[in-house]
C-alpha atoms as a PDB file:
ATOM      1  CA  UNK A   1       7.333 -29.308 -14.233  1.00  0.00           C
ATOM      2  CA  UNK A   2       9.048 -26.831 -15.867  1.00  0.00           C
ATOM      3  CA  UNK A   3       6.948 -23.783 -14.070  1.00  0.00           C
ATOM      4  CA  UNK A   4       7.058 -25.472 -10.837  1.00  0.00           C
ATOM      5  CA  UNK A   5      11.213 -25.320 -11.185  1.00  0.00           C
ATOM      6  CA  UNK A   6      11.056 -21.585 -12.382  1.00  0.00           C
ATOM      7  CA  UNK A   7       9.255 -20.744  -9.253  1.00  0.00           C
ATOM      8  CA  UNK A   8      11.655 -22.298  -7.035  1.00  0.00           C
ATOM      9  CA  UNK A   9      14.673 -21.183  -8.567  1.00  0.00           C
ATOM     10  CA  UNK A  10      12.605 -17.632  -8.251  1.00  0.00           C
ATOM     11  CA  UNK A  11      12.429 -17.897  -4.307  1.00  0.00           C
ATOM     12  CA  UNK A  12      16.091 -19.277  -4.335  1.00  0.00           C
ATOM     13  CA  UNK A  13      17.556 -15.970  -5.736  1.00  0.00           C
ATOM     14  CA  UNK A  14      15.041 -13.642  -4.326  1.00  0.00           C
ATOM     15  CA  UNK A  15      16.026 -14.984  -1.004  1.00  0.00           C
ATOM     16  CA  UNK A  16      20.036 -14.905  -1.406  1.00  0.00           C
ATOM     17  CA  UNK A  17      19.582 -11.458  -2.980  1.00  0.00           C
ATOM     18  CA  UNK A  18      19.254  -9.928   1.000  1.00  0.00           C
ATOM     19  CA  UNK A  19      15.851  -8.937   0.219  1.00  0.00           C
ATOM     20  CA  UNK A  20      14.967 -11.148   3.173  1.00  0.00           C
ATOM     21  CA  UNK A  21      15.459 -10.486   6.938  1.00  0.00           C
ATOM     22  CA  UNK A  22      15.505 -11.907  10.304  1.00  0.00           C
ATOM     23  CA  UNK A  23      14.554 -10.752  13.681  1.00  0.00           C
ATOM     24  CA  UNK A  24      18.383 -10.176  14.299  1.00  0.00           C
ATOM     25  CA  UNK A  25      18.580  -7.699  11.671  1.00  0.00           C
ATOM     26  CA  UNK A  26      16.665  -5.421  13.002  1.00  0.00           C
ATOM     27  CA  UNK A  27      16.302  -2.313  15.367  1.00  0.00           C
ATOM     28  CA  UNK A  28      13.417  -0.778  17.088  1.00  0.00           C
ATOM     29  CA  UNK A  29      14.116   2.810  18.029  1.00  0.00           C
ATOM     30  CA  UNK A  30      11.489   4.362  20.344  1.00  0.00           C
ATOM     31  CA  UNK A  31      10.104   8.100  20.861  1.00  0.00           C
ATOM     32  CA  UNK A  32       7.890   9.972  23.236  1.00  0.00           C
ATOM     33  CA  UNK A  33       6.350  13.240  23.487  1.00  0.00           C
ATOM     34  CA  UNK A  34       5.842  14.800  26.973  1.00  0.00           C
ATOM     35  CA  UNK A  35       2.838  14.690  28.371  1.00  0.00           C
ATOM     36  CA  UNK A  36       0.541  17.446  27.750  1.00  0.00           C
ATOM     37  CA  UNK A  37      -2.553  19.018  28.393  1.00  0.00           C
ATOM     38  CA  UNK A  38      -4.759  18.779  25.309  1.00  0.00           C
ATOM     39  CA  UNK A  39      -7.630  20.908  24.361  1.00  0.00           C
ATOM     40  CA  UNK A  40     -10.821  19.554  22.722  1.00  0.00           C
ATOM     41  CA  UNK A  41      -9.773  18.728  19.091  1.00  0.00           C
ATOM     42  CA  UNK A  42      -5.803  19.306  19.645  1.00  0.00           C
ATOM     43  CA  UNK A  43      -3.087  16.693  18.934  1.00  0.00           C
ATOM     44  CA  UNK A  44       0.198  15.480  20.455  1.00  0.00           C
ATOM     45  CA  UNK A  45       2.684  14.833  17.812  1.00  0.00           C
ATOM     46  CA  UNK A  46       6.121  12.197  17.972  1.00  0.00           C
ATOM     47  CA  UNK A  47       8.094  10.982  15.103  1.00  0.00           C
ATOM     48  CA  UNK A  48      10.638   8.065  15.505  1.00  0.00           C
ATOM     49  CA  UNK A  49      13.638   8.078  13.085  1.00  0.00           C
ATOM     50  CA  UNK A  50      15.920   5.454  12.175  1.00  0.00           C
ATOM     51  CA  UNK A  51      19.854   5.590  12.578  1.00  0.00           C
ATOM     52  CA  UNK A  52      21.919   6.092   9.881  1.00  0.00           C
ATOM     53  CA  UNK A  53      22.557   3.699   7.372  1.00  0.00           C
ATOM     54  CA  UNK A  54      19.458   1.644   7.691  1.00  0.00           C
ATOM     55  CA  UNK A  55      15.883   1.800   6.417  1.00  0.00           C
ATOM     56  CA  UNK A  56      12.516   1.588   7.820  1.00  0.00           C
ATOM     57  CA  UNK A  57      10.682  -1.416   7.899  1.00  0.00           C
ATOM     58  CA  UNK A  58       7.536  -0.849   9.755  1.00  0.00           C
ATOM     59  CA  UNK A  59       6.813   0.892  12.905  1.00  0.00           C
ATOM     60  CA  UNK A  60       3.586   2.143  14.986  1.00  0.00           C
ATOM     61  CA  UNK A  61       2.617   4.263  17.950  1.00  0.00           C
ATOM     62  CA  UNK A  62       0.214   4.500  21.133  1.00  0.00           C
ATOM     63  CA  UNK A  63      -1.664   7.135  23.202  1.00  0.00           C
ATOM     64  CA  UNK A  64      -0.951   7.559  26.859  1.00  0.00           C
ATOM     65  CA  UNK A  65      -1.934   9.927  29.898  1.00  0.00           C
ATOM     66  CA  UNK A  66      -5.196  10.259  31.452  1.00  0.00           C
ATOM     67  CA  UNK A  67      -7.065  10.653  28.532  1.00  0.00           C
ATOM     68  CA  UNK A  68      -6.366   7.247  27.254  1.00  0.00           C
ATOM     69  CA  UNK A  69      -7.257   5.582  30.246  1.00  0.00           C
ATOM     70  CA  UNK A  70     -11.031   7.562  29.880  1.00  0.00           C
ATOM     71  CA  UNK A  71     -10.769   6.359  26.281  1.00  0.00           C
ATOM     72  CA  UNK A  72     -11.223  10.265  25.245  1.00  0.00           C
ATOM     73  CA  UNK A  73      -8.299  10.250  22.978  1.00  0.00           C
ATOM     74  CA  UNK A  74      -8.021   8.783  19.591  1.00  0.00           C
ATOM     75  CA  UNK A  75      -4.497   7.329  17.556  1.00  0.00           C
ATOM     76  CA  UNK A  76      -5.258  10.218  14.421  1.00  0.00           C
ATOM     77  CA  UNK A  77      -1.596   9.353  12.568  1.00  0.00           C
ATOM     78  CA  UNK A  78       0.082   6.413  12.828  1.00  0.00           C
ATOM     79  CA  UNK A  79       2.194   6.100   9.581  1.00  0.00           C
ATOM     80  CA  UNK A  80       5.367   6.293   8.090  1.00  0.00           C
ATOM     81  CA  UNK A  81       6.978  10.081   6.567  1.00  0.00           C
ATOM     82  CA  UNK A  82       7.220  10.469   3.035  1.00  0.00           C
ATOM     83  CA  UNK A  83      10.768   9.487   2.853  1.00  0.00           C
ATOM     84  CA  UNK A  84      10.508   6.252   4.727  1.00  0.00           C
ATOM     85  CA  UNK A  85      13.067   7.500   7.369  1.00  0.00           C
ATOM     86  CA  UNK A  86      10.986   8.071  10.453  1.00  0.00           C
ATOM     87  CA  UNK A  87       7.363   6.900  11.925  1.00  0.00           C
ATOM     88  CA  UNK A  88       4.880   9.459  12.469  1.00  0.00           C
ATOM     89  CA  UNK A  89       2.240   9.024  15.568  1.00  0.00           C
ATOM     90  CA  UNK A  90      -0.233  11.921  16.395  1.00  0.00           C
ATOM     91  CA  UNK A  91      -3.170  11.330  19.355  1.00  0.00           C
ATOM     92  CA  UNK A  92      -5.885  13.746  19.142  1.00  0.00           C
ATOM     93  CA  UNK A  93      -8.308  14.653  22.127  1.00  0.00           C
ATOM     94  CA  UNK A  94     -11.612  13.922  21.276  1.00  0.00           C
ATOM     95  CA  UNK A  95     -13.480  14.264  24.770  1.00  0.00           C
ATOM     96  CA  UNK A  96     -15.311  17.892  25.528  1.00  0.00           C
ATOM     97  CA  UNK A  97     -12.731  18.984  28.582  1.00  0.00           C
ATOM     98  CA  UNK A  98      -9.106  18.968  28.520  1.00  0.00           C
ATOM     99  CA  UNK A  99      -7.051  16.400  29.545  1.00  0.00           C
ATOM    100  CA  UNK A 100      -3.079  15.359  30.115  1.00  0.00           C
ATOM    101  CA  UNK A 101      -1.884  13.044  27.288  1.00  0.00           C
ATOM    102  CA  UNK A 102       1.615  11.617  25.314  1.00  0.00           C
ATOM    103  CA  UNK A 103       1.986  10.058  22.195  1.00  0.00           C
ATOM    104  CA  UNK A 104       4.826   6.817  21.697  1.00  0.00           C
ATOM    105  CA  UNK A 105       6.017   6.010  18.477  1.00  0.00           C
ATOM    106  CA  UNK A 106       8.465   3.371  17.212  1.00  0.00           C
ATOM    107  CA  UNK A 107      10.552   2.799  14.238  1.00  0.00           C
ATOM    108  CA  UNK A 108      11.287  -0.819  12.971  1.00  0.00           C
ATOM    109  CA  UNK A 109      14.357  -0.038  10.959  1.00  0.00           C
ATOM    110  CA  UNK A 110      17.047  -2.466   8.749  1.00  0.00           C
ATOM    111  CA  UNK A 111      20.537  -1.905   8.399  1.00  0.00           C
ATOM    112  CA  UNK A 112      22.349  -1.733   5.486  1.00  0.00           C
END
């Protein structure tokens, strides 16, 4: 019984202690490149960052343009920087001719 009350007491603080969140608390910032045409094997790049004074939680990103729609281009990067302050989102062209393409990224961010 004794283990059973350690875990609850456990979740009780961990959730009081603001590690928690709701869907209220947070902010989704968005980013796009322009669209551009892409050589065989070259990349559009977009990072995301969050506002000051809050911290991000998650985020991802998309390929657009006409080479998404052939299904030539390829999400390469889709990850957060090494500071956790921004989401990083990179399509690369992976069909043999060039094409027009943009990359989206979005930041899930927490404030303070």
């Amino acid at each position: 019984m004794l283990t059973k009350f350690s875990l609850l007491l456990f979740l009780i603080v961990l959730l009081s202690s603001g590690l928690s969140y709701g869907k209220d608390d947070l902010i989704t910032v968005t980013q796009e490149s322009e669209q551009l045409p892409l050589a065989t094997g070259k990349s559009v790049f977009v990072k995301s960052t969050c506002p000051e004074k809050s911290v991000l939680v998650s985020g991802g990103g998309e390929c657009l343009g006409f080479l998404n729609t052939e299904n030539r281009i390829v999400l390469t990067t889709s990850a957060p920087d090494s500071i956790n302050a921004s989401w990083n989102v990179k399509c690369t062209n992976m069909n043999r001719e060039a094409g027009e393409a943009q990359a989206r990224a979005w930041a899930v961010c927490k404030e303070h």
